[in-house]
Protein backbone atom coordinates (compact mmCIF):
# COMPACT_ATOMS: atom_id res chain seq x y z
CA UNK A 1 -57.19 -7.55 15.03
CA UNK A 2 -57.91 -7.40 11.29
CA UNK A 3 -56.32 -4.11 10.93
CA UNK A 4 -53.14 -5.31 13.31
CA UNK A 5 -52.83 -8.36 10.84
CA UNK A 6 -52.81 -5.99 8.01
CA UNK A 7 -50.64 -3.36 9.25
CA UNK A 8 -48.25 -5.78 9.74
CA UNK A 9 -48.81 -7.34 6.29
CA UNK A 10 -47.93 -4.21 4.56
CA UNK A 11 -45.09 -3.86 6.50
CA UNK A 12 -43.48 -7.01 5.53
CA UNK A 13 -44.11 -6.47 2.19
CA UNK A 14 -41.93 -3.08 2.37
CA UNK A 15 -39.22 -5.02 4.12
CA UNK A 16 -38.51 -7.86 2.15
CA UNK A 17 -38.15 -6.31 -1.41
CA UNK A 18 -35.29 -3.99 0.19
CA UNK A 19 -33.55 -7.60 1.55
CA UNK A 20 -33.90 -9.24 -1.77
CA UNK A 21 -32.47 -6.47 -3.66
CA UNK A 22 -29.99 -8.27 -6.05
CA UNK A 23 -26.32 -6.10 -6.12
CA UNK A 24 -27.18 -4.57 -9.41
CA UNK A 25 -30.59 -3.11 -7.96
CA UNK A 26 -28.80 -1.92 -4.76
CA UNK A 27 -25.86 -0.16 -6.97
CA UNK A 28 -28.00 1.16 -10.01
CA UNK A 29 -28.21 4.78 -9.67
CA UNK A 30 -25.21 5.12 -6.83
CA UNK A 31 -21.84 6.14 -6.26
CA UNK A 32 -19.26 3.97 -5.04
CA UNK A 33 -16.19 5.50 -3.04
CA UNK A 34 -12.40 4.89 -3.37
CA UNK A 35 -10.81 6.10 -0.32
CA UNK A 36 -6.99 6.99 -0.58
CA UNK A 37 -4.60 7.06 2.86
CA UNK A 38 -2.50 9.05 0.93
CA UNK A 39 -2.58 12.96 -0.57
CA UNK A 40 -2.84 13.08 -4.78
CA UNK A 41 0.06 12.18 -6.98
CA UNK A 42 1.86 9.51 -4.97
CA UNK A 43 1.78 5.58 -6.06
CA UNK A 44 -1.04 4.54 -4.02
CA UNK A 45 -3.41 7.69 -5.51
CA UNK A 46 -2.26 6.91 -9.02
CA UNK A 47 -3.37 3.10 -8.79
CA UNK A 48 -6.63 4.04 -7.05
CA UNK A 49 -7.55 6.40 -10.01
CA UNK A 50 -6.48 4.06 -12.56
CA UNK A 51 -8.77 1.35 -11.03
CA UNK A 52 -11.86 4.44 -10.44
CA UNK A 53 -11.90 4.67 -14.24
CA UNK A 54 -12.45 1.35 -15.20
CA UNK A 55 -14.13 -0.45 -11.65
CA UNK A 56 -18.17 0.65 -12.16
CA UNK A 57 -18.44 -1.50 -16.29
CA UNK A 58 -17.53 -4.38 -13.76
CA UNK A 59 -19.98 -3.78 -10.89
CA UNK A 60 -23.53 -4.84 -11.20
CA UNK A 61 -25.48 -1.95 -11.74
CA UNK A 62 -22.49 0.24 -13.13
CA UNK A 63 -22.22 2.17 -10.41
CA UNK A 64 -20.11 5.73 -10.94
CA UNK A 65 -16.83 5.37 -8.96
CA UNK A 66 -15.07 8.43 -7.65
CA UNK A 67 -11.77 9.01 -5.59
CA UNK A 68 -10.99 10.96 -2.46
CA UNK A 69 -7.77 11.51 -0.63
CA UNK A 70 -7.60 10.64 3.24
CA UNK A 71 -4.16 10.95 4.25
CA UNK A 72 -2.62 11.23 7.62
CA UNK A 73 -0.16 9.06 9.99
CA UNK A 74 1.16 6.89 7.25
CA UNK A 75 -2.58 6.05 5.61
CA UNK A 76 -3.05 5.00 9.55
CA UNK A 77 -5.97 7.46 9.19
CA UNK A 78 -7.45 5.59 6.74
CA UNK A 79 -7.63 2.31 7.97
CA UNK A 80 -8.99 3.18 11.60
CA UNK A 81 -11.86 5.20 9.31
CA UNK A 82 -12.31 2.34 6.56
CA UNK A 83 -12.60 -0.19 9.75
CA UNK A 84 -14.38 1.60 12.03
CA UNK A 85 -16.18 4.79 10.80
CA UNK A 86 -17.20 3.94 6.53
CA UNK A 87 -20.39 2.80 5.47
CA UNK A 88 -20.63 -1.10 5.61
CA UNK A 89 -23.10 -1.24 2.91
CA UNK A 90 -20.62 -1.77 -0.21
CA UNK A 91 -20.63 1.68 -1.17
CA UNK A 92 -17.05 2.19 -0.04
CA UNK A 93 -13.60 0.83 -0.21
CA UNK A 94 -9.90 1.86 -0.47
CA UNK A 95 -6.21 1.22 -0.34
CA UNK A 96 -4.07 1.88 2.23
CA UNK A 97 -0.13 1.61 2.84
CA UNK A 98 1.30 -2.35 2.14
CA UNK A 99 2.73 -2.37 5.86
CA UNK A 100 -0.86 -1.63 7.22
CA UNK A 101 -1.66 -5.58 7.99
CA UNK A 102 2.58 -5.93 9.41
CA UNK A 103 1.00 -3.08 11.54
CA UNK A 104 -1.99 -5.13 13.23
CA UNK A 105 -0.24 -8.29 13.54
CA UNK A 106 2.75 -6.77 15.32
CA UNK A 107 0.63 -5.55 17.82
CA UNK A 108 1.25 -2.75 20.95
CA UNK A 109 0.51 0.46 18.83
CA UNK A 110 -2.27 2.58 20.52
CA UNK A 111 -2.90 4.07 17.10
CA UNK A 112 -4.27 0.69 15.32
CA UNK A 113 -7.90 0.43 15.91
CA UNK A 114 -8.51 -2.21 13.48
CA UNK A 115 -7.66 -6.21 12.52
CA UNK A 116 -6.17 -6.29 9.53
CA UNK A 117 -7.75 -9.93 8.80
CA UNK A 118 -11.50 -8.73 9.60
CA UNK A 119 -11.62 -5.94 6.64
CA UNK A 120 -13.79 -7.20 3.60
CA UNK A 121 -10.56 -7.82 1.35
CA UNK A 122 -10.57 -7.29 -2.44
CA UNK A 123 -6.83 -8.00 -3.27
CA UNK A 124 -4.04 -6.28 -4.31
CA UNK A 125 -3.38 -4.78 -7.79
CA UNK A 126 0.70 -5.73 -7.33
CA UNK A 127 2.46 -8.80 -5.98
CA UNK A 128 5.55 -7.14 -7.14
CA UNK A 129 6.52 -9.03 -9.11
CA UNK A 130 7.41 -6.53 -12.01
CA UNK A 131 7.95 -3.87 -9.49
CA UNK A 132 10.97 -2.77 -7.19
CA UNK A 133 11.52 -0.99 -3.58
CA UNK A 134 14.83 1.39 -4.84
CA UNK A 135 16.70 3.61 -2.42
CA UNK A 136 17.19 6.87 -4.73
CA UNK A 137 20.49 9.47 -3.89
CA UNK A 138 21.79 12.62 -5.63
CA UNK A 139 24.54 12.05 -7.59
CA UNK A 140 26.05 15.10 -6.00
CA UNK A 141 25.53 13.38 -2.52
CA UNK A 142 28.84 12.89 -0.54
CA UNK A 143 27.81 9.01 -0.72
CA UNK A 144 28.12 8.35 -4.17
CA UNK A 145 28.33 4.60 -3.75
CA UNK A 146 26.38 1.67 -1.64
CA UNK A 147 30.16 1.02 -0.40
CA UNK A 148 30.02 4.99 1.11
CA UNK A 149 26.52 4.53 3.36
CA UNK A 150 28.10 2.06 4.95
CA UNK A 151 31.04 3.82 6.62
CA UNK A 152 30.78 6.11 9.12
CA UNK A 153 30.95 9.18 9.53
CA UNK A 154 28.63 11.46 7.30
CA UNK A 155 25.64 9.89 7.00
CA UNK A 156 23.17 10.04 3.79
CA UNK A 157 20.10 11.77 4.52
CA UNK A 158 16.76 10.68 3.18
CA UNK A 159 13.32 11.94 3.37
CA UNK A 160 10.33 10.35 4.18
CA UNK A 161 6.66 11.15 4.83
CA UNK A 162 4.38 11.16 7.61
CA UNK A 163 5.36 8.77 10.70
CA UNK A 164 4.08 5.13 9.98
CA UNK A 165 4.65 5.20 6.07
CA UNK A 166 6.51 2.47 4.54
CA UNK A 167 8.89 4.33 3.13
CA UNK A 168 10.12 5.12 6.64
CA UNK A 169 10.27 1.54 7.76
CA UNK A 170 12.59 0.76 5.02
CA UNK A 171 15.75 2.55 6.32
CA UNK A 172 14.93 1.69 9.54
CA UNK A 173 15.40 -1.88 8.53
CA UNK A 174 18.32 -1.55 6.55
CA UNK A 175 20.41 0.44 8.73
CA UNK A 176 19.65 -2.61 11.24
CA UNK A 177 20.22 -5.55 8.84
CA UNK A 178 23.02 -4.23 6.88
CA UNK A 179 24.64 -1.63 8.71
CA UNK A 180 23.99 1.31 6.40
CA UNK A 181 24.75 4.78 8.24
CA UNK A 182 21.42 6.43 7.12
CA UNK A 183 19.60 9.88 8.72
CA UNK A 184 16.15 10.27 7.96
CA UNK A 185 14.19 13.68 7.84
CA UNK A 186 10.34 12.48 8.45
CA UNK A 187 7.28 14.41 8.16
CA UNK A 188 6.79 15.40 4.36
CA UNK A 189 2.97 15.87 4.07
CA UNK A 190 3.18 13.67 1.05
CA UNK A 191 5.29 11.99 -1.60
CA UNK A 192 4.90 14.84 -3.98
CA UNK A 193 6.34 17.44 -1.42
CA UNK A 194 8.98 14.82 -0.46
CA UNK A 195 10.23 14.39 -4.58
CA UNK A 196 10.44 17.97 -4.93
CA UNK A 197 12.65 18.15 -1.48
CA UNK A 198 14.85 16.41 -3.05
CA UNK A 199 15.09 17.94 -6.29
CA UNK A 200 15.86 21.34 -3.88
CA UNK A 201 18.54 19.07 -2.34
CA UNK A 202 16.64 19.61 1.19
CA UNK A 203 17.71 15.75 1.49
CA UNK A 204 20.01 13.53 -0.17
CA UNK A 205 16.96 11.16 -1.45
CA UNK A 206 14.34 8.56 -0.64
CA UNK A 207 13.11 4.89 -0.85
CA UNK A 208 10.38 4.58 -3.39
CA UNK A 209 8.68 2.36 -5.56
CA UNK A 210 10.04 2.18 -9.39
CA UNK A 211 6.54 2.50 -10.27
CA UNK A 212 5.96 5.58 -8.37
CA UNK A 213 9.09 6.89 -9.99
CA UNK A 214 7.95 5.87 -13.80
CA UNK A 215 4.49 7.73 -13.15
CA UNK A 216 5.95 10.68 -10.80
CA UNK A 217 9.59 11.32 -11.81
CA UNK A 218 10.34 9.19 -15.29
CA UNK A 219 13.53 11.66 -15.51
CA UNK A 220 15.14 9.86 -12.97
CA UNK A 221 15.45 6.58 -15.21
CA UNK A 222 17.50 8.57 -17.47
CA UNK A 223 21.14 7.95 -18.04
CA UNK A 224 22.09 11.39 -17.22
CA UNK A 225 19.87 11.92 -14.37
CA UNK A 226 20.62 13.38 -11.20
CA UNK A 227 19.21 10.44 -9.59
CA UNK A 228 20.65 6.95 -9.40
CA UNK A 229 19.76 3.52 -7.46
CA UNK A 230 21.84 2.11 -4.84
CA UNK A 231 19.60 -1.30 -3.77
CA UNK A 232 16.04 -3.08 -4.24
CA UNK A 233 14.34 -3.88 -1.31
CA UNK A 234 11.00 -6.58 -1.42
CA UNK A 235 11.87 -8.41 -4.57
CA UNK A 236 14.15 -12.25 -3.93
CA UNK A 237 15.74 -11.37 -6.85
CA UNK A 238 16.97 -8.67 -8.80
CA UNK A 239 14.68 -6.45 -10.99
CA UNK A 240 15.41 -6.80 -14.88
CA UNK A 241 15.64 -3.29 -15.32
CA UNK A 242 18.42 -2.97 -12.71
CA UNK A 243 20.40 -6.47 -13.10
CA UNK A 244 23.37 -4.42 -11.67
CA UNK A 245 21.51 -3.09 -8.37
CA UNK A 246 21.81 -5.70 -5.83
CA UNK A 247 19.14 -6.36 -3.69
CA UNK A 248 19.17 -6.31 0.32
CA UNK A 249 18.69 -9.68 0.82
CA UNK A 250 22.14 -10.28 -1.04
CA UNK A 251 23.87 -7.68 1.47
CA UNK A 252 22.45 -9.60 4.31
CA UNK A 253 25.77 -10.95 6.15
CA UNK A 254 24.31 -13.22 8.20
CA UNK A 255 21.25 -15.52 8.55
CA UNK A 256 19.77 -13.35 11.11
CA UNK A 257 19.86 -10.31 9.00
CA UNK A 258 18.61 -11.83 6.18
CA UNK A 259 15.52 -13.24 8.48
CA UNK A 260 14.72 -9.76 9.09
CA UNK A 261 15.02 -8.68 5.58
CA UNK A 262 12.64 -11.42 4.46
CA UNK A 263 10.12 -10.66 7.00
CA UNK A 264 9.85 -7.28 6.46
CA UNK A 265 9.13 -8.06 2.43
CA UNK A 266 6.66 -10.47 2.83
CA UNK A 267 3.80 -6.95 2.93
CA UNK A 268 5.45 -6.14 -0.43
CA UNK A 269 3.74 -9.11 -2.26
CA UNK A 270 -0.30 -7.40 -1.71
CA UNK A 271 2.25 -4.18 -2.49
CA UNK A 272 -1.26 -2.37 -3.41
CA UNK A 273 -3.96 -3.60 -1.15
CA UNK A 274 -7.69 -2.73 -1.38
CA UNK A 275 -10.11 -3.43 1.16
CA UNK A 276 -14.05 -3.07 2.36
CA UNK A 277 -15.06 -2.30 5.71
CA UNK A 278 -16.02 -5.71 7.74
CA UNK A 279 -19.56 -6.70 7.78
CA UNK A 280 -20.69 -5.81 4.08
CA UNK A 281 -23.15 -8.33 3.11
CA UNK A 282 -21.99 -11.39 1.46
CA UNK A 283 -23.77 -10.82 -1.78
CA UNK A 284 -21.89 -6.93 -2.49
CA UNK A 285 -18.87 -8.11 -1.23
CA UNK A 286 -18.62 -10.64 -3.73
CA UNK A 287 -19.13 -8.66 -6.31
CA UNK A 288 -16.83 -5.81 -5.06
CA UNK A 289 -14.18 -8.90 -5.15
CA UNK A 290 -14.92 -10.20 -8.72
CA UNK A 291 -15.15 -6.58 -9.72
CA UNK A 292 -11.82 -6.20 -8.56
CA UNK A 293 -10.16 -9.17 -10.42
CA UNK A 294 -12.20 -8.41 -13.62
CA UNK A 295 -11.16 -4.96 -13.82
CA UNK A 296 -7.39 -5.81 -13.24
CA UNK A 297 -7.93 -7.89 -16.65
CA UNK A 298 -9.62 -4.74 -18.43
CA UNK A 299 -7.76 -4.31 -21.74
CA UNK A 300 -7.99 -1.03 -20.97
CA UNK A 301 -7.01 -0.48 -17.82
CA UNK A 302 -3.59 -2.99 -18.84
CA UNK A 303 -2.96 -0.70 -21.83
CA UNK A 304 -3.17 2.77 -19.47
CA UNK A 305 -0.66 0.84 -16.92
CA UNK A 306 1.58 -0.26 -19.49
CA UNK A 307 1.70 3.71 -20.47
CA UNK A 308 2.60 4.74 -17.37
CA UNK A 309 5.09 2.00 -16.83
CA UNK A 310 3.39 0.23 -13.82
CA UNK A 311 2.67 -3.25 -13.75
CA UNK A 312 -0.72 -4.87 -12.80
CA UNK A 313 0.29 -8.49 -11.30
CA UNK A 314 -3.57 -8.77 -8.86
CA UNK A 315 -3.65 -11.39 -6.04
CA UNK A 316 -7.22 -11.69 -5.01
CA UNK A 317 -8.41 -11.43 -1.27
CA UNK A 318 -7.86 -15.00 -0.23
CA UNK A 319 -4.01 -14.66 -0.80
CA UNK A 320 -3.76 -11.63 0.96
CA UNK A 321 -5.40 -13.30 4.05
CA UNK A 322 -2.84 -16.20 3.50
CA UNK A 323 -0.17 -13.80 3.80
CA UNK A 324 -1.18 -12.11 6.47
CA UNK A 325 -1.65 -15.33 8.46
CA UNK A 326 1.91 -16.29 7.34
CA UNK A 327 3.15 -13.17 8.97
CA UNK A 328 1.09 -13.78 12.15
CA UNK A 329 2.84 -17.51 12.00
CA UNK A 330 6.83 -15.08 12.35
CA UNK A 331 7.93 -16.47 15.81
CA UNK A 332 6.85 -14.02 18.29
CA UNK A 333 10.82 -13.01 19.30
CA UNK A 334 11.40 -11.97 15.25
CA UNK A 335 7.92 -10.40 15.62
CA UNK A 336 8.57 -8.47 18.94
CA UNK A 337 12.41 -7.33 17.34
CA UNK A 338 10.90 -5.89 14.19
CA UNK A 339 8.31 -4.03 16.67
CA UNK A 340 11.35 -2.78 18.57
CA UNK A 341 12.86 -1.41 15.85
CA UNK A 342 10.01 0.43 14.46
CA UNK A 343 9.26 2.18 17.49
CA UNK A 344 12.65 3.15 18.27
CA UNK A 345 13.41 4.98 14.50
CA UNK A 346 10.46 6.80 14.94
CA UNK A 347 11.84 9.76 16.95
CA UNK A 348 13.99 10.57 13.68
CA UNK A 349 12.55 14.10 12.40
């Protein structure tokens, strides 16, 4: 009996230093993982490894933070794995496409094996608000103006990546709301192979983020670029640097366009979201979360954005929950029409 009693003694006394562990005990010593849905190069990659560089001085035990790519169905990939598959222990997070949580609360695709509002959130690094959704054409496109896409006949033809991305929702919406008479080519591997399709004039152009552009394509912004803007999409009003590029909710005709428009922007304000798999314990998860806001305050981490020209505007993970239970709040008939549409543009190829 003795020996049971002390067997068991020494046993507890294994267990419980590994419970208390404080987080800077538990991350001394390891390597935390930022998991990209995307391939390198694109926005979501280059916001991920500006946040790797400066993330571990803000974590409790300075952990070393290191990036790897995950793409596939839109960053789809990525979320079922992050949800579903990833260590739950802390040692892992990432950032997946804006439209992931629209996704989940839209409901009826076989593909989404996760709920957007169980993930351990962290935030996003961009509400948008110094940020813009542009639709980019050749200038030696047969649509040279916003006034050409929407006639018929010919239509403009822009690329997008794999099925599922955001950037493939966008015309899908607009040719809907505003009647624009846009093709899309789908399937690029990844927004690197889709910029340089376009600079081989395999399509007329894209929708992008004008932070993607200032890190990927800066060239663009020039004045005698072969690039120019026709509209912003997810900003209410215009973008300072393009006071003359009007936005879509201004070419909404009608209320029940402009409903449409609206919903489909509201993902744009946690424009780059990070999130933990559920269930990591309450005490990591916090400080994953104040690591997050802390680091998007880093001096310099502001002063590397502000080189590249994107902007760092963070909303912590109790606003992104707020706005995805805003979304869920869409009556269920604007919800089940933006489903609709979704599913039907995806056979474009």
């Amino acid at each position: 009996m003795k020996k049971t009693l002390t067997a068991i003694a020494c046993l507890v006394a294994a267990v419980l230093p590994a419970q208390a562990q404080t987080p800077a005990e538990f991350y001394k010593g390891k390597s935390v993982q930022v998991i990209v849905g995307y391939g390198p190069g694109g926005g979501y990659d280059v916001y991920a490894r500006l946040l790797a560089r400066f993330y571990g001085r803000h974590m409790p035990g300075t952990p070393n933070v290191v990036v790897q790519n995950m793409p596939g169905a839109g960053s789809m990939v990525m979320a079922n794995y992050m949800y579903n598959v990833a260590a739950k222990d802390g040692t892992s997070f990432g950032i997946f496409a804006r439209n992931i949580p629209l996704i989940s609360v839209l409901g009826g695709n076989n593909a989404v094996k996760y709920d957007a509002r169980k993930y351990t959130w962290l935030g996003s690094m961009s509400s948008y608000e110094e940020d813009a959704y542009l639709m980019w054409v050749r200038k030696d496109a047969k649509a040279k103006t916003l006034a050409d896409i929407q006639k018929k006949g010919e239509p403009v033809v822009l690329g997008g990546t794999g099925e599922g991305a955001t950037g493939n929702d966008v015309p899908i919406i607009l040719r809907e709301a505003l009647g624009l008479n846009i093709k899309q080519i789908i399937g690029y591997p990844d927004s690197n192979a889709l910029f340089l399709a376009i600079e081989r004039g395999e399509v007329d152009g894209r929708t992008t983020d004008l932070s993607s552009v200032k890190t990927n394509r800066p060239d663009w912004l020039k004045p005698d670029s072969f690039m120019h803007a026709f509209m912003q999409f997810g900003r209410a009003t215009r973008h300072p640097e393009f006071p003359n590029i009007p936005t879509a909710r201004e070419l909404a005709k009608d209320d029940k366009a402009r409903a449409l428009i609206e919903l489909t922007e509201l993902p744009y304000v946690l424009s780059r979201p990070f999130v933990a798999p559920p269930g990591v314990p309450a005490d990591r998860a916090a400080a994953l979360q104040k690591a997050f806001m802390d680091v998007c305050k880093d001096a310099d981490l502001l002063s590397e954005a502000q080189r590249h020209g994107i902007g760092i505007t963070p909303i912590d993970g109790n606003a992104v929950i707020a706005l995805i239970d805003k979304i869920a709040a869409t009556p269920q008939a604007e919800l089940d029409r933006v489903r609709t549409l979704l599913d039907d543009g995806k056979g474009t190829k």
